[in-house]
C-alpha atoms as a PDB file:
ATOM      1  CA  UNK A   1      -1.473 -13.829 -14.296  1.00  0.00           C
ATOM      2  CA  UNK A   2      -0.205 -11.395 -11.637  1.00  0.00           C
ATOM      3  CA  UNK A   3      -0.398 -12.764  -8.345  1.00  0.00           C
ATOM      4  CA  UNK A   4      -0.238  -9.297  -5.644  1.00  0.00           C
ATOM      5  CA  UNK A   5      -0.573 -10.267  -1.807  1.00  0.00           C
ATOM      6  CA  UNK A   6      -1.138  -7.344  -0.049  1.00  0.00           C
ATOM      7  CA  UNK A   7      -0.809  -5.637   3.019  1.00  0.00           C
ATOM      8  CA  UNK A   8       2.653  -6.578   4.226  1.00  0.00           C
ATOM      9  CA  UNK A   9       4.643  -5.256   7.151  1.00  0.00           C
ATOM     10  CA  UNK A  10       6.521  -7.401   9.413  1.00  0.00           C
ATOM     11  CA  UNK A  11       9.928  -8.269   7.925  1.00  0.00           C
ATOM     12  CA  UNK A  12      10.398 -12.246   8.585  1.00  0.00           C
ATOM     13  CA  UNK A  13       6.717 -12.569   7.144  1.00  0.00           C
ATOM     14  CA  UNK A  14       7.599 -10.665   4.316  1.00  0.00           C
ATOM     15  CA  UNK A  15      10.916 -12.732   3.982  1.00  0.00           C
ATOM     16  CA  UNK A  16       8.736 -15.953   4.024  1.00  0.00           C
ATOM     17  CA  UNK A  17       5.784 -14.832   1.349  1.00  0.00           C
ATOM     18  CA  UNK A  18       8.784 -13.379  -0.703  1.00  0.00           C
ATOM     19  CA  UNK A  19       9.106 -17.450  -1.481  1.00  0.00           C
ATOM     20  CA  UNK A  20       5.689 -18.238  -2.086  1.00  0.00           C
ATOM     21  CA  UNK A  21       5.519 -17.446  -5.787  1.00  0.00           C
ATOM     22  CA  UNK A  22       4.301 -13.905  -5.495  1.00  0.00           C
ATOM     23  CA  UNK A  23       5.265 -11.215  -8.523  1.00  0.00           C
ATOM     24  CA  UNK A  24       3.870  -8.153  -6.340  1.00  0.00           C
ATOM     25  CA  UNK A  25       3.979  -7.239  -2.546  1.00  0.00           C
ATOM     26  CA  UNK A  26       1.842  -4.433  -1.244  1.00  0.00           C
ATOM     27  CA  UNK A  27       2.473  -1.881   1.502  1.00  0.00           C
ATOM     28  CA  UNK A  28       0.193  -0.075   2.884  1.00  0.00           C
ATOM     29  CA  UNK A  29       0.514   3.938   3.639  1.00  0.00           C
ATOM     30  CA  UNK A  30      -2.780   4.968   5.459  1.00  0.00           C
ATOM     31  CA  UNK A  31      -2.933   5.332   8.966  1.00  0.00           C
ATOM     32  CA  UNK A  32      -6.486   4.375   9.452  1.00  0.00           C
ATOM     33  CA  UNK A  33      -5.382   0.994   8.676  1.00  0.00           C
ATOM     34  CA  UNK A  34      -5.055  -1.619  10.975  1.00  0.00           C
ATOM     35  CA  UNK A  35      -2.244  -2.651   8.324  1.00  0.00           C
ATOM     36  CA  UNK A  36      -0.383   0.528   7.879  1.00  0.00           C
ATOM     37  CA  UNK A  37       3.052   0.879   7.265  1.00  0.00           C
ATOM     38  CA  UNK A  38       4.655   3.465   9.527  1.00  0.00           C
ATOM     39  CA  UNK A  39       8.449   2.663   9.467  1.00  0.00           C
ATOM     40  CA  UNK A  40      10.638   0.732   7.012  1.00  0.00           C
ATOM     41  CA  UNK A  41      10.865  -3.085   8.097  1.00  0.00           C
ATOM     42  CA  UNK A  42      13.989  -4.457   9.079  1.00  0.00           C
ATOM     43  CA  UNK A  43      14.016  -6.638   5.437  1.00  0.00           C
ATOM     44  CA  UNK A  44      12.163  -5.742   2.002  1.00  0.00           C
ATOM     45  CA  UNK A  45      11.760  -8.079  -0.645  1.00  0.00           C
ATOM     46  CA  UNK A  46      14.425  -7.969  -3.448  1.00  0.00           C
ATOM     47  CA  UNK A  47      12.606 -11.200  -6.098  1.00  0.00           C
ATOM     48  CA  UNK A  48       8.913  -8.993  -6.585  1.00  0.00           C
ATOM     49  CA  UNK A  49       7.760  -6.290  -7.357  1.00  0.00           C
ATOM     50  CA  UNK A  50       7.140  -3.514  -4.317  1.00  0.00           C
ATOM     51  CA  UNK A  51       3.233  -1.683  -4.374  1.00  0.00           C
ATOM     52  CA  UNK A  52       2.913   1.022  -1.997  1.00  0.00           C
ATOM     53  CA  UNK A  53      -1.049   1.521  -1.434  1.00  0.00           C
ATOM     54  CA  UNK A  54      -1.830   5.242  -0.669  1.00  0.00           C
ATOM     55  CA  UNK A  55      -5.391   7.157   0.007  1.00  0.00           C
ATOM     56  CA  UNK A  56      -5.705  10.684  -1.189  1.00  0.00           C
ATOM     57  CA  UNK A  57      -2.138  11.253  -0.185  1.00  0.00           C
ATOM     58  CA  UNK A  58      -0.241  14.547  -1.296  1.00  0.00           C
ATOM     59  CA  UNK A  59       2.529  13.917  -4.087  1.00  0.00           C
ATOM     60  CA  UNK A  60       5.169  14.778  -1.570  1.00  0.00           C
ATOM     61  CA  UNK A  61       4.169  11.707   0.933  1.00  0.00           C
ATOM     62  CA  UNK A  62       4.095   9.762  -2.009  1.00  0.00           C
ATOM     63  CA  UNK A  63       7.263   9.851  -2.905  1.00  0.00           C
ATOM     64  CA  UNK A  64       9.005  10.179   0.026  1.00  0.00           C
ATOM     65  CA  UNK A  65       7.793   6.640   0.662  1.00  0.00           C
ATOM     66  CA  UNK A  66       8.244   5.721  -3.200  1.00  0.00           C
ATOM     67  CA  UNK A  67      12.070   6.776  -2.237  1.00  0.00           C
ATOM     68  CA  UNK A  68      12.166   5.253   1.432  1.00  0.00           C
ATOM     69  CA  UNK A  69      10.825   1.635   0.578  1.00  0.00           C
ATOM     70  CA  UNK A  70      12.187   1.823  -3.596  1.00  0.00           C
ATOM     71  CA  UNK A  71       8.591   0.923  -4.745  1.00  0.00           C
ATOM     72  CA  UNK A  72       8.107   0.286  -8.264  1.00  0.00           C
ATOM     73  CA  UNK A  73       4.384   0.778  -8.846  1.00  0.00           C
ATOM     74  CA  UNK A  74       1.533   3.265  -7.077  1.00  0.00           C
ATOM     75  CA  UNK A  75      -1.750   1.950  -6.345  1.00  0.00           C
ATOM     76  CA  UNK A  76      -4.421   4.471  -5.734  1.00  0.00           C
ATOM     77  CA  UNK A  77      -7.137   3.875  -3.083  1.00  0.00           C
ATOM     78  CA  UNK A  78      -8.757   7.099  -2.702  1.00  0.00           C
ATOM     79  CA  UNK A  79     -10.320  10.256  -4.778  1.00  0.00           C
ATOM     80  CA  UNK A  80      -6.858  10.493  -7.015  1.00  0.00           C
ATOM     81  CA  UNK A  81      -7.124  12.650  -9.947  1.00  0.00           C
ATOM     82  CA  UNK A  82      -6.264  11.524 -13.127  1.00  0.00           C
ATOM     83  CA  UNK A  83      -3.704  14.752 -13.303  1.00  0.00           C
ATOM     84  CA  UNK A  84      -2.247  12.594 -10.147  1.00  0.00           C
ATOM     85  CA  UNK A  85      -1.576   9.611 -12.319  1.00  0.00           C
ATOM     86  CA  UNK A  86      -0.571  11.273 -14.736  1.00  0.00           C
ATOM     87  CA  UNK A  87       2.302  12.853 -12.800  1.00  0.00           C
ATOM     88  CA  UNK A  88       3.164   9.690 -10.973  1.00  0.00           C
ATOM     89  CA  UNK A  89       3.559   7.944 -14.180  1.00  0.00           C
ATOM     90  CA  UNK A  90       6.389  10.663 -15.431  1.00  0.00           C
ATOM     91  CA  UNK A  91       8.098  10.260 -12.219  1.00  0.00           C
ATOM     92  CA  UNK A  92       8.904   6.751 -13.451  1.00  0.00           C
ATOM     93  CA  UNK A  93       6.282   4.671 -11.481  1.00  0.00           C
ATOM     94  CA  UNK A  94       3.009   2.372 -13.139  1.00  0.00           C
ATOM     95  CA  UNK A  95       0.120   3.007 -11.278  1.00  0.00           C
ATOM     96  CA  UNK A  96      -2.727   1.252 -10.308  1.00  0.00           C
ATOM     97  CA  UNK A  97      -6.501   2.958  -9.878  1.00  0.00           C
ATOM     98  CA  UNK A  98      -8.629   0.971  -7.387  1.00  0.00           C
ATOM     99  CA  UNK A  99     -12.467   1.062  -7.721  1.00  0.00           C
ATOM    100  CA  UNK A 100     -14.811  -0.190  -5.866  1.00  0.00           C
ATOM    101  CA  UNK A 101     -17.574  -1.572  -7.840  1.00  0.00           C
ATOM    102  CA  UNK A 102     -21.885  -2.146  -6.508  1.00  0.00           C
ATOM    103  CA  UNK A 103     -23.403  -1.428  -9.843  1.00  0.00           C
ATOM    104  CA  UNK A 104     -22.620  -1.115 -13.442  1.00  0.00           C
ATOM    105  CA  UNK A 105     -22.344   2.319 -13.114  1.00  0.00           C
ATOM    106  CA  UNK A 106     -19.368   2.407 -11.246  1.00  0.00           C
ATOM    107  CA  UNK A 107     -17.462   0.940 -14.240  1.00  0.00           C
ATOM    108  CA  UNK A 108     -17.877   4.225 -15.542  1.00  0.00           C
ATOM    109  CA  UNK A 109     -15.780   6.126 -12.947  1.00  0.00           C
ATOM    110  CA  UNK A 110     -12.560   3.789 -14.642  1.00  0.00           C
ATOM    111  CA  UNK A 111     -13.366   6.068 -18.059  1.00  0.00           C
ATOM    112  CA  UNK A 112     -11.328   9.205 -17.325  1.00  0.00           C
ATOM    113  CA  UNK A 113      -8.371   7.007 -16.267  1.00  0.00           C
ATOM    114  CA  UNK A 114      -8.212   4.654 -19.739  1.00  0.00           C
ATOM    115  CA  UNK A 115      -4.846   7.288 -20.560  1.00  0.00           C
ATOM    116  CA  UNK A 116      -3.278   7.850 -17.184  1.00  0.00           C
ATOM    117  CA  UNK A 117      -3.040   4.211 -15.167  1.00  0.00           C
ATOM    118  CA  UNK A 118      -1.273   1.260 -16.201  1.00  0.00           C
ATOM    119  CA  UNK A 119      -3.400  -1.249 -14.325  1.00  0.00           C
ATOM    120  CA  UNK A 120      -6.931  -0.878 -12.653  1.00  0.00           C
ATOM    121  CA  UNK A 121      -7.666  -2.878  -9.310  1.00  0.00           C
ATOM    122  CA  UNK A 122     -11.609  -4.013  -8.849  1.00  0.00           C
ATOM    123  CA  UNK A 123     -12.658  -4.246  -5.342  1.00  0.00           C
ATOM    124  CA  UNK A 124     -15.840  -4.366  -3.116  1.00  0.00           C
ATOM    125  CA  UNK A 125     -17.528  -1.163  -1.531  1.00  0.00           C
ATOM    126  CA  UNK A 126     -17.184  -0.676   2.255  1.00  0.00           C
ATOM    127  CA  UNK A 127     -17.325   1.829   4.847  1.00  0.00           C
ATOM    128  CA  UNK A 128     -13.965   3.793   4.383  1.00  0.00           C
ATOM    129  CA  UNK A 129     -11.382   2.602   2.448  1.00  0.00           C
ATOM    130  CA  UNK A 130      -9.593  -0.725   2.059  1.00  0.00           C
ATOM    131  CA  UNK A 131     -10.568  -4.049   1.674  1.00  0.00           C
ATOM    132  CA  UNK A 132     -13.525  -5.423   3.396  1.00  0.00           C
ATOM    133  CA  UNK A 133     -12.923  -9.028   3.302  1.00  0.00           C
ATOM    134  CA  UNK A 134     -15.902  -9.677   1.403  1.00  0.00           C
ATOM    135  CA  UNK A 135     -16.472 -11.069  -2.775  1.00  0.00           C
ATOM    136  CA  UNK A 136     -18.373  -8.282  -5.147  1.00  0.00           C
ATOM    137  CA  UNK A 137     -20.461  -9.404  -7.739  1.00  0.00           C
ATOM    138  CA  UNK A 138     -17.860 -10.331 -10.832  1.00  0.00           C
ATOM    139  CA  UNK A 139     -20.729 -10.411 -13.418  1.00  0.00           C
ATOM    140  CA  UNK A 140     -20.425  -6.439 -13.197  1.00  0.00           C
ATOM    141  CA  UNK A 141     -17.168  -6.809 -15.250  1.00  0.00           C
ATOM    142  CA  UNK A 142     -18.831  -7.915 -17.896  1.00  0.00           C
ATOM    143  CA  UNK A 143     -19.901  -4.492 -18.708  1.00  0.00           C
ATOM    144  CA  UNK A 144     -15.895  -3.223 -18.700  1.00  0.00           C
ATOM    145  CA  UNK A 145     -14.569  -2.672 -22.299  1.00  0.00           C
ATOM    146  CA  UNK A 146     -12.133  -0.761 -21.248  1.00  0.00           C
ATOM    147  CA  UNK A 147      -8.482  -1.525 -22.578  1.00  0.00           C
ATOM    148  CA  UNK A 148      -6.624  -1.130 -18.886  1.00  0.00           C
ATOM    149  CA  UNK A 149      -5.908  -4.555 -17.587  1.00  0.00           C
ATOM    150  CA  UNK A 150      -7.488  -5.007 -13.791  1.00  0.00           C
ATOM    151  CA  UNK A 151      -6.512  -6.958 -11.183  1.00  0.00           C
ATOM    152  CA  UNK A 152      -9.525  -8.927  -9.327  1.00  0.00           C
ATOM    153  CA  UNK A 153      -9.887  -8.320  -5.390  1.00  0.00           C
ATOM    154  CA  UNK A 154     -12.403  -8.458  -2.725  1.00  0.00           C
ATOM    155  CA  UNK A 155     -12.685 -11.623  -0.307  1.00  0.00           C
ATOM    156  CA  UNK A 156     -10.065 -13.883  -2.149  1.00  0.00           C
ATOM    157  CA  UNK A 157      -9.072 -16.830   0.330  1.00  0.00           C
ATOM    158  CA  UNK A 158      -7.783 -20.484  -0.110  1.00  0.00           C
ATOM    159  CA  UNK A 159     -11.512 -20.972  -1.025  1.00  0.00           C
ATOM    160  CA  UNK A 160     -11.638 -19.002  -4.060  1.00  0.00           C
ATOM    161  CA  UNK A 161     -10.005 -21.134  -6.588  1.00  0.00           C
ATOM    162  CA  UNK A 162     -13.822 -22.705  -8.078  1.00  0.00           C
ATOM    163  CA  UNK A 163     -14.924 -19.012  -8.945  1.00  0.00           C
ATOM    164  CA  UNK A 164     -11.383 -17.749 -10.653  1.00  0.00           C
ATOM    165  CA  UNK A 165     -11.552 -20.766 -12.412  1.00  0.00           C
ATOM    166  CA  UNK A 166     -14.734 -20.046 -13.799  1.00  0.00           C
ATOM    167  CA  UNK A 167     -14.058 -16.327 -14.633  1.00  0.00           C
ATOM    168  CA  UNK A 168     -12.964 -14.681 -17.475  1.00  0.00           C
ATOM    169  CA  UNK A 169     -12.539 -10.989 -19.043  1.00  0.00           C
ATOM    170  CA  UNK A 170     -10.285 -10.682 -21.588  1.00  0.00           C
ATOM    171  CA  UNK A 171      -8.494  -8.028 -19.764  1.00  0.00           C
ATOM    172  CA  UNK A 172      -8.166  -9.848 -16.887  1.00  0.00           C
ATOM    173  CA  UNK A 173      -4.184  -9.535 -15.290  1.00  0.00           C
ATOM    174  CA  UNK A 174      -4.151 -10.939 -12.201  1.00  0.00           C
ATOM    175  CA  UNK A 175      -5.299 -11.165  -8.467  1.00  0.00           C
ATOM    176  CA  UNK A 176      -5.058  -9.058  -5.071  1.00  0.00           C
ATOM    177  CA  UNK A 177      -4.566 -11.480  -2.137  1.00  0.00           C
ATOM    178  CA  UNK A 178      -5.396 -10.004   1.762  1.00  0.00           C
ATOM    179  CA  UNK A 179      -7.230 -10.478   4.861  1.00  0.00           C
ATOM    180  CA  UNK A 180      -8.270 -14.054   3.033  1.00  0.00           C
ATOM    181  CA  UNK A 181      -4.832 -15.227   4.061  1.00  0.00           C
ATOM    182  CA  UNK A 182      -4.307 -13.827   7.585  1.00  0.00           C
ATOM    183  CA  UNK A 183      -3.685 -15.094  10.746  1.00  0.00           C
ATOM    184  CA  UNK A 184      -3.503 -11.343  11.990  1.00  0.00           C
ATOM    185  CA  UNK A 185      -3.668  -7.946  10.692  1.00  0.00           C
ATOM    186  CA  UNK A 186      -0.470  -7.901   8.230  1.00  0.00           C
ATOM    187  CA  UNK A 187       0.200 -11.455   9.163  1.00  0.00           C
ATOM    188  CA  UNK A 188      -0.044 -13.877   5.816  1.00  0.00           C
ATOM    189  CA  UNK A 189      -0.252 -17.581   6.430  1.00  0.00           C
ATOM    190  CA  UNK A 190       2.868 -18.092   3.714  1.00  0.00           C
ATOM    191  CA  UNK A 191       1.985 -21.886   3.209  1.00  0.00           C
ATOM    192  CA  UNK A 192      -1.785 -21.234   2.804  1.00  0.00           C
ATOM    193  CA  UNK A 193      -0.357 -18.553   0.209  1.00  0.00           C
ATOM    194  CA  UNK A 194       2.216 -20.881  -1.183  1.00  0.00           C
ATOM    195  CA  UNK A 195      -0.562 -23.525  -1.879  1.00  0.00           C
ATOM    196  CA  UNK A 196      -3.401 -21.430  -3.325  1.00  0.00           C
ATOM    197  CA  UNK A 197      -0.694 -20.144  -5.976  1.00  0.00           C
ATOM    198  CA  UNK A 198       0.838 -23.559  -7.288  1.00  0.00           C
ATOM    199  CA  UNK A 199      -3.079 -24.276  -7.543  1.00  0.00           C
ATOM    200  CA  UNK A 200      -4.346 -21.168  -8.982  1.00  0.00           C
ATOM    201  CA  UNK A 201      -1.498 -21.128 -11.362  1.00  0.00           C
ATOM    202  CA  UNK A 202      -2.401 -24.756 -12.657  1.00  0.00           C
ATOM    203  CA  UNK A 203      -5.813 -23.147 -13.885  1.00  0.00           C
ATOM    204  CA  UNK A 204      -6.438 -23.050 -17.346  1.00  0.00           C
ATOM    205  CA  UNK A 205      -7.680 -19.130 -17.405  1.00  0.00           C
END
């Protein structure tokens, strides 16, 4: 399982999730957010795997930050075409698709991306875009055949661990960790992190 914590700026709490057990760190590039990345921090992690997180961003931004912070994979937050992905991928990067999901017909939006993403990211609706802090109904995935592995966010926190341990989807990859682990706006608790992982990775999934 891929374990992502998200929303990352400041460089000594970056330096002390970096430890936690963490494959992916996420960096957010959208202004709006109270999260949002606008210089370089003082210390990136070398031992994961960088994410930026953009929202309906022009190519050009895109990799200008790709470049500036060396990021490895694209997640896509906004109205992204799949021509988008599609181009992202040749520059090198894997990309993730984020959908936000309130009925079963949403799953259907993640159709015209099955040949263009390499991972999807499952979230719950809210005003805007980003995370609102809050669980979406997981019994919708049931109704996702599709063959792009997902990772699960939406309202994950230290009190989580009972309802991952009870789901399953065979294309299931991992988890997106966030404002369930804050002490502040980009702030991670890294020993709350560290604990919920050792946990979470005891499950039998």
């Amino acid at each position: 399982m891929i374990i992502k914590v998200c929303g990352m700026r400041e460089a000594g709490n970056i330096r002390n999730v970096e430890t936690t057990g963490t494959d992916w760190m996420g960096f957010i590039f959208y202004a709006p957010s109270s999260r949002f990345v606008s210089s370089v921090p003082e210390y990136l992690p070398t031992k994961v795997k960088r994410v930026g997180v953009f929202v309906n961003s022009p190519m050009d931004y895109i990799l200008q930050q790709a470049r500036l912070m060396q990021l490895e994979l694209i997640q896509l937050h906004g109205e992204e075409s799949p021509e988008l992905c599609t181009q992202l991928r040749k520059e090198g990067f894997k990309v993730i698709k984020a959908f936000s999901l309130k009925t079963e017909d949403d799953i259907r939006n993640t159709d015209i991306y099955n040949s263009c993403c390499d991972y999807f990211l499952f979230d719950t609706p809210c005003t805007g875009y980003g995370g609102s802090g809050k669980k979406f109904d997981w019994q919708l995935l049931e109704h996702y055949k599709g063959n792009v592995p997902f990772l699960l966010s939406g309202g994950l926190s230290p009190d989580s661990l009972e309802e991952l341990s009870r789901f399953h989807h065979p294309r299931w990859a991992g988890i997106d960790l966030n404002s369930g682990f804050e002490t502040s706006p980009a702030v991670k608790d890294a020993e709350a992190i560290r604990t919920f992982i050792k946990k979470f990775k005891s499950l039998a999934l």
